[in-house]
Each structure stands twice: as structure tokens, then as C-alpha cells.
Protein backbone atom coordinates (compact mmCIF):
# COMPACT_ATOMS: atom_id res chain seq x y z
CA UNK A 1 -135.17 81.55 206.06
CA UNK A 2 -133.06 81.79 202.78
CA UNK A 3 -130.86 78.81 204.30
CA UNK A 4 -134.11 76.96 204.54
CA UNK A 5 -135.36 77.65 201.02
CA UNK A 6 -131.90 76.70 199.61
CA UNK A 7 -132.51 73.36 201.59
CA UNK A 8 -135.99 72.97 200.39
CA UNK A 9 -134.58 73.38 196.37
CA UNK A 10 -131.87 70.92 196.92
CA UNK A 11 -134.64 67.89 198.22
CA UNK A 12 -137.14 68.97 195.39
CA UNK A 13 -134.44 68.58 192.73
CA UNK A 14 -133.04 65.26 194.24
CA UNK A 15 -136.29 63.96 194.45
CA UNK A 16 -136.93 64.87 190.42
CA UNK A 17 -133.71 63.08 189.73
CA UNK A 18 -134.31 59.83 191.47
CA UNK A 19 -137.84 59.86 189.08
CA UNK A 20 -136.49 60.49 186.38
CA UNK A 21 -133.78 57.75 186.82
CA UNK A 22 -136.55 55.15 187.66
CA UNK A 23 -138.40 56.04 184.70
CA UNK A 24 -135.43 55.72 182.40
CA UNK A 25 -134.27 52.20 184.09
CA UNK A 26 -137.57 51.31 183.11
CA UNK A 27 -137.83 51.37 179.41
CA UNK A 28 -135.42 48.91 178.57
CA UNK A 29 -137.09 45.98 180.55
CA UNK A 30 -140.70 46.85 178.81
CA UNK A 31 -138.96 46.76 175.56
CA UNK A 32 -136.76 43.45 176.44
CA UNK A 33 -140.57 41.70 177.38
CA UNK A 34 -141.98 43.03 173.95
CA UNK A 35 -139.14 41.01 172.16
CA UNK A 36 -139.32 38.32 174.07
CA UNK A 37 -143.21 37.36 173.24
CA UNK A 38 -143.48 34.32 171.83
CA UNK A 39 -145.65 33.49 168.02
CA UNK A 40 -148.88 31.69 169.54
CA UNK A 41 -150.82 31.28 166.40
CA UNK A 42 -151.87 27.70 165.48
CA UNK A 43 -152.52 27.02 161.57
CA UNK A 44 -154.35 24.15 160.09
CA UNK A 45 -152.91 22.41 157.38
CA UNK A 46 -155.28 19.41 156.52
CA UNK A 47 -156.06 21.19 153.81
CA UNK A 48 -152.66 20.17 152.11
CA UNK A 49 -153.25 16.77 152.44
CA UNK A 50 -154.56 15.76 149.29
CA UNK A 51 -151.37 16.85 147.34
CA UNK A 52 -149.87 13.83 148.65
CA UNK A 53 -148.76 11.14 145.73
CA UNK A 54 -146.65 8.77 145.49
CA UNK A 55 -145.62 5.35 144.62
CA UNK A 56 -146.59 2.58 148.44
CA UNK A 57 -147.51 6.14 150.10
CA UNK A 58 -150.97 6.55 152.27
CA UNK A 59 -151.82 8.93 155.07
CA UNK A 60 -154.77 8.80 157.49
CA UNK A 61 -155.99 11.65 159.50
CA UNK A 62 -157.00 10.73 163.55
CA UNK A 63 -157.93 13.82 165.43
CA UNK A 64 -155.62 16.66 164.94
CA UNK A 65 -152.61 14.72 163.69
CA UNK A 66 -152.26 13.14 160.28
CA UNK A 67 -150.29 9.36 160.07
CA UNK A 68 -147.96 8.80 157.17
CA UNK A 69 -146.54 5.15 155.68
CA UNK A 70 -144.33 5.63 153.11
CA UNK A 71 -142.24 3.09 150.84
CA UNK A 72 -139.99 6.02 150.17
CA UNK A 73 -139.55 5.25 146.16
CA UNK A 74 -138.96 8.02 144.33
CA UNK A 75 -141.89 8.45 141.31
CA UNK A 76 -138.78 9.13 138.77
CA UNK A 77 -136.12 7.74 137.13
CA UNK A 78 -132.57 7.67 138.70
CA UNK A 79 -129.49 5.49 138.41
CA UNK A 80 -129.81 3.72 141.33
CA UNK A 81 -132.68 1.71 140.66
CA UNK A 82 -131.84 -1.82 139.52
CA UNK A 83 -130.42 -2.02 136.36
CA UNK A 84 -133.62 -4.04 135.44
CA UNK A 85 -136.45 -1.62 136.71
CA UNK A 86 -138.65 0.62 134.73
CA UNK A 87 -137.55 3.54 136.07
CA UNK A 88 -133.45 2.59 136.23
CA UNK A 89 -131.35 5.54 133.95
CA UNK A 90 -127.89 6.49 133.67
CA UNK A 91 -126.70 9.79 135.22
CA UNK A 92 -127.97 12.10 132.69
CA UNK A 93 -127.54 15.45 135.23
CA UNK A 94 -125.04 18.18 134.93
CA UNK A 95 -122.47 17.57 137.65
CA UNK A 96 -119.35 16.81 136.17
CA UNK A 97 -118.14 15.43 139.33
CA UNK A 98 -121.16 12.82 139.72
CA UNK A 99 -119.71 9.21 141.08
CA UNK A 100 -122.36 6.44 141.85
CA UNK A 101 -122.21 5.62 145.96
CA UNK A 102 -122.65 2.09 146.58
CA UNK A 103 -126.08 1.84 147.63
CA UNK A 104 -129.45 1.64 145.84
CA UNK A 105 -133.31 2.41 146.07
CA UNK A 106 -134.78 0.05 147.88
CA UNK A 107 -138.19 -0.37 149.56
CA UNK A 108 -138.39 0.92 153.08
CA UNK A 109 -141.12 1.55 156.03
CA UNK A 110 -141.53 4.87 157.59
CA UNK A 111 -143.92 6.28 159.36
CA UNK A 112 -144.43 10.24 160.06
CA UNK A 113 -147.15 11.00 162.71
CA UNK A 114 -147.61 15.09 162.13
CA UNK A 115 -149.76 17.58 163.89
CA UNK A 116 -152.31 19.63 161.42
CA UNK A 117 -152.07 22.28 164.09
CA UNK A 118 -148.11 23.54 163.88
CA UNK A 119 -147.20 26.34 166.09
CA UNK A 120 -143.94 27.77 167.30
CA UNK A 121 -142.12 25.71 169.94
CA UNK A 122 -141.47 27.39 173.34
CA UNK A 123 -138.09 25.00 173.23
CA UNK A 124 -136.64 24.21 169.33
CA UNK A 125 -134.99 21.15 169.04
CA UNK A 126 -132.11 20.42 166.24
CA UNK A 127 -133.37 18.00 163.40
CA UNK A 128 -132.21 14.41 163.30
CA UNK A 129 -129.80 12.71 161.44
CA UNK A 130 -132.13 10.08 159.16
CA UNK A 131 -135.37 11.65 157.99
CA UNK A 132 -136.90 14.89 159.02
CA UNK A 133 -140.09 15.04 157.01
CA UNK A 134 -141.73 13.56 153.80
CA UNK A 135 -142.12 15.56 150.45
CA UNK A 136 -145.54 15.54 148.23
CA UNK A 137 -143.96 11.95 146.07
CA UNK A 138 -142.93 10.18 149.30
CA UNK A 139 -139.37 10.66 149.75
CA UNK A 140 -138.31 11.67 152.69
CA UNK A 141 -135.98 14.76 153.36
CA UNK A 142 -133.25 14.63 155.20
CA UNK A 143 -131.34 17.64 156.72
CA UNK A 144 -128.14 19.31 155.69
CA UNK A 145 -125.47 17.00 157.60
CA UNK A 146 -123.65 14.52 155.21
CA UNK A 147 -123.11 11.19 157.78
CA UNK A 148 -121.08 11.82 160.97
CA UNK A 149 -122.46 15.38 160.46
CA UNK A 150 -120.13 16.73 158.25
CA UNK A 151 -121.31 19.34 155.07
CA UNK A 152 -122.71 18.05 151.81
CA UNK A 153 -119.53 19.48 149.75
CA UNK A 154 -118.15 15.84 149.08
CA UNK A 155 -121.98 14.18 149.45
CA UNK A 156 -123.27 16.06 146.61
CA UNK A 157 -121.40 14.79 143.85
CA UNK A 158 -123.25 11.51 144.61
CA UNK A 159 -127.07 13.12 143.91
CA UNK A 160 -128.62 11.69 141.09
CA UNK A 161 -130.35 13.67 137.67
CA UNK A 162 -133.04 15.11 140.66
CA UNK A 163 -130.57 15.69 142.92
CA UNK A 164 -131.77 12.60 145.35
CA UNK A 165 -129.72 9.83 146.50
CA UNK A 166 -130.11 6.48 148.65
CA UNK A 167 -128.13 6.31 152.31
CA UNK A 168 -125.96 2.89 153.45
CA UNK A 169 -129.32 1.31 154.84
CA UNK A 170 -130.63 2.27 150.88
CA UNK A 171 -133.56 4.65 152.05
CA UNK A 172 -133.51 7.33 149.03
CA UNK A 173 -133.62 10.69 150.65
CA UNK A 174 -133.53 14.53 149.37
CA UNK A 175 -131.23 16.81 151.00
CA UNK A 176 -131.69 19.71 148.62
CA UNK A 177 -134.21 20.98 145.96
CA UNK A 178 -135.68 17.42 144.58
CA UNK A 179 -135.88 19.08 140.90
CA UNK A 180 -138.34 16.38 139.73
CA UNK A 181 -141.03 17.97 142.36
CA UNK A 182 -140.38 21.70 141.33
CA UNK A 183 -139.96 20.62 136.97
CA UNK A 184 -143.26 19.07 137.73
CA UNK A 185 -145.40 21.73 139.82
CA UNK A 186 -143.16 24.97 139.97
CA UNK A 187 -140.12 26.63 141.74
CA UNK A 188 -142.52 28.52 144.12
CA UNK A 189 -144.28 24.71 144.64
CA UNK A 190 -145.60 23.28 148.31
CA UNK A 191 -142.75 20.44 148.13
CA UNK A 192 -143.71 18.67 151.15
CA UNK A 193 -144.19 18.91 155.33
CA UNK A 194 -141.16 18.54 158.09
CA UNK A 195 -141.77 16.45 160.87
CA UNK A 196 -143.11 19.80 162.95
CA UNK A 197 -145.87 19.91 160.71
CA UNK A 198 -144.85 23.43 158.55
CA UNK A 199 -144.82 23.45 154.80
CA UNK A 200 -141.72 23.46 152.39
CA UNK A 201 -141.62 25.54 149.52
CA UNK A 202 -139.81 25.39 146.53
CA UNK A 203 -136.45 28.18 145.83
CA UNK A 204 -139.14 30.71 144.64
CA UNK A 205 -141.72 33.29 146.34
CA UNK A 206 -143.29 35.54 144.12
CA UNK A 207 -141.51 35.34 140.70
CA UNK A 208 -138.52 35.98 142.93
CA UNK A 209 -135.63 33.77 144.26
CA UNK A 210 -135.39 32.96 148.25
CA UNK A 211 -132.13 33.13 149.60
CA UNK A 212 -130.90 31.97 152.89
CA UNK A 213 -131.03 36.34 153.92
CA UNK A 214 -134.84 36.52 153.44
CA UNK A 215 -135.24 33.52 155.91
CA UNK A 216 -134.84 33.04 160.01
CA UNK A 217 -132.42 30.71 161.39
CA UNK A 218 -134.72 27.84 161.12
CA UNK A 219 -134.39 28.76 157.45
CA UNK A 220 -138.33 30.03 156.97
CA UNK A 221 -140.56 32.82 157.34
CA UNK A 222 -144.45 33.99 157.50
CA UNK A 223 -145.91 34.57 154.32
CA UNK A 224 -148.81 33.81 152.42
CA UNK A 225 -148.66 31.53 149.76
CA UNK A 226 -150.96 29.90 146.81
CA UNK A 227 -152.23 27.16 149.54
CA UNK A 228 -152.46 29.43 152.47
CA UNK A 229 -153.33 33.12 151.69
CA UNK A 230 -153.76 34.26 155.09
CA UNK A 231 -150.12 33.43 155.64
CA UNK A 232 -148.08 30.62 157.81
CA UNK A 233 -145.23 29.88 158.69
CA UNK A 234 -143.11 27.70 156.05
CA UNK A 235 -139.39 26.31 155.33
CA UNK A 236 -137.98 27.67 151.66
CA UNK A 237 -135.24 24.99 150.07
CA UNK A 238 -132.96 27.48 148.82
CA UNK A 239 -129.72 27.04 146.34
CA UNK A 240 -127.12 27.09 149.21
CA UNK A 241 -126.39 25.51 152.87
CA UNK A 242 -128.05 25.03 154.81
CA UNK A 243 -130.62 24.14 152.14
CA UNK A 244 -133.37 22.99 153.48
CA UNK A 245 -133.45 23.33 157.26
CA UNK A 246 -131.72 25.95 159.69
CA UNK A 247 -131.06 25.17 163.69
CA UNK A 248 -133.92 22.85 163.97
CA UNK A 249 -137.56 23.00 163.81
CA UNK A 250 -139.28 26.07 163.90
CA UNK A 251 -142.14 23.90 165.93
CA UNK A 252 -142.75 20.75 167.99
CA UNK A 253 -141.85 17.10 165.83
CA UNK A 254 -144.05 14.64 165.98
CA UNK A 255 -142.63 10.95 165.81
CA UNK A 256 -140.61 9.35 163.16
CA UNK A 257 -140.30 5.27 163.38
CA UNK A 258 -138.34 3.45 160.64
């Protein structure tokens, strides 16, 4: 009887092992599915629209996607205008190291067609060499790849007074902070939209400077902001590489034709 009692204790306490080991093994997976949930919400940014200015720039809104044609000419002056243009001025910035590249502003045809709707991507994609969205004047952005995709460190010297310059086909294009944007509506200013159809935002949040640590690796966050107070997701340019953009869009592109 004793033998059969000892027997009896053993297949209890096996059997409250083998629970407790299933219960354990599975915690991690709940926790792994938790992390693994994916942003759904949808914002609406139509209502950003009408900050859009520039010089041969017009949008037009069809159903839940906005259309953008822009002449991509920059609204200030620079030194690669024609010598003979209105706007034409000598380097005047504070890079010792500026050299003129060989190319000038010139008039160009590009067309952005944007979702109002953004949302996170299921599947990111890397941004493009060539333009990757349009700022508030026009000018397209471009991302943080020099051509051939090498860094900016040798590119840089070539941005003009607002840190802008024109490519070999002469499309002018912003790869950093376009200063004449954030002199003329703030550091912590809506700058312009990325092909996915999220804001950017100037190198400020907050009376306080962004850097590359308070951002994701698509180089933004969720936040509210002056245009949006119930918060969405936006791109920050910040002071050092990558700049403007991270490892791609944060949501789906829409089409870019040049």
C-alpha cells in the first residue's frame, strides 16, 4: 500500500511538471505576437494641402489621392540660376569648402501621385535614387545617397546658400534641411510630404532639437504636431545622416514620373 502511494506521488508530481513547463513555453510566443502587431491606423492629410506654394507648382485632389506637377524651381535665390535671372546670387553661405558643380536650375516636369490616407506598409521598400517627395515650394527631396549611392560627405560642399543643389539632368533637389523653408516658417515647420504620403518636419519638435536617437529607422516617429494634434506619423530632417530619410518609407509610395 505504501509502495502504491509512493507511486501515486511520483505521477502527480510529473504530471505538475509537464504543466508547468507548457505554461512557461508559452509566454514567450504570446509576447513574440504582441510585438509583432502591425500600426493599422490610416490618417488624412488633405488638410495640408493648401500649404503648397511654389513657383509652375499645382496639385489636384481625385478620390483619396492628391496629383502633383511641379516645375521644381526653387522660390529663392541661389547661384545656379543663370547669371541673368532675377533670382541668380553668388554663394553667400557659410561653407568654406563650397565649389559650384556644373549643372544649373532648370525647368523640369514631375509628377507625384500621393495617397491622403498614409498608413504603415506591411512590406517597406528603400527610397529611390531621383526624387522621393516634394517640399511645401516645389522642390523635390531627394534621399541621402550622393550618385552611385555613395554619402553626401564630398556632395555637400556643392549645396548652395539654402543648402539645395541641381543634379547632371539639372533638376534642383534638397537632400538636407532646405533653410529657406524653415528661415521662412520655423525649425519645427511642416516642410513638405514623401512619396508615401507622411509629413516632413523641420530639425525641431517642441522648442527642442530632433536627433537621429529620438527617431525609428525610417528616421520618424508618432507625435502630434501644430497641423495634426491628434498625432501621425511624420519624417524629422535632422542635422546629421541620414538626414532626411532612414531604410525607406515608413508607408506605401505612390508613383513618381519625370
Amino acid at each position: 500500500m505504501m509502495k502504491t502511494s509512493k507511486y501515486i506521488s511520483q505521477f502527480l508530481l510529473l504530471i505538475f511538471v509537464i504543466i508547468a513547463c507548457s505554461n512557461i513555453d508559452d509566454t514567450p510566443v504570446m509576447e513574440q505576437e504582441e510585438e509583432t502587431i502591425e500600426n493599422t491606423t490610416t490618417y488624412d492629410v488633405s488638410g495640408i494641402l493648401s500649404k503648397f506654394e511654389g513657383t509652375g507648382l499645382s496639385y489636384a485632389v481625385n478620390g483619396n489621392t492628391v496629383t502633383f506637377t511641379t516645375a521644381d524651381l526653387p522660390n529663392h535665390k541661389s547661384p545656379y540660376w543663370p547669371t541673368n535671372h532675377l533670382l541668380y546670387e553668388a554663394y553667400n553661405g557659410t561653407n568654406a569648402n563650397f565649389r559650384l558643380n556644373p549643372n544649373a536650375i532648370a525647368e523640369q516636369n514631375i509628377v507625384f501621385t500621393i495617397t491622403l490616407n498614409p498608413k504603415e506598409a506591411t512590406n517597406k521598400e528603400a527610397t529611390p535614387m531621383g526624387p522621393i517627395g516634394i517640399s511645401r515650394n516645389g522642390v523635390v527631396f531627394f534621399n541621402q545617397y550622393a550618385a552611385g549611392g555613395s554619402p553626401l560627405t564630398n556632395e555637400i560642399n556643392s549645396f548652395d546658400q539654402y543648402l539645395g543643389h541641381p543634379a547632371g539632368q539639372d533638376q534642383y533637389h534638397y537632400h538636407i534641411e532646405p533653410t529657406y523653408l524653415t528661415e521662412q516658417f520655423g525649425e519645427d515647420a511642416f516642410l513638405g510630404l514623401l512619396a508615401d504620403g507622411f509629413p516632413v518636419y523641420g530639425p525641431k519638435e517642441n522648442g527642442e532639437v530632433v536627433t537621429n536617437s529620438d527617431l525609428d529607422v525610417y528616421h520618424g516617429h508618432t507625435h502630434s504636431t501644430v497641423d495634426f494634434p491628434d498625432g501621425i506619423y511624420h519624417y524629422h530632417i535632422t542635422g546629421e545622416d541620414p538626414y532626411l530619410n532612414g531604410n525607406g518609407f515608413f508607408g506605401t509610395p505612390g508613383n513618381i514620373s519625370r
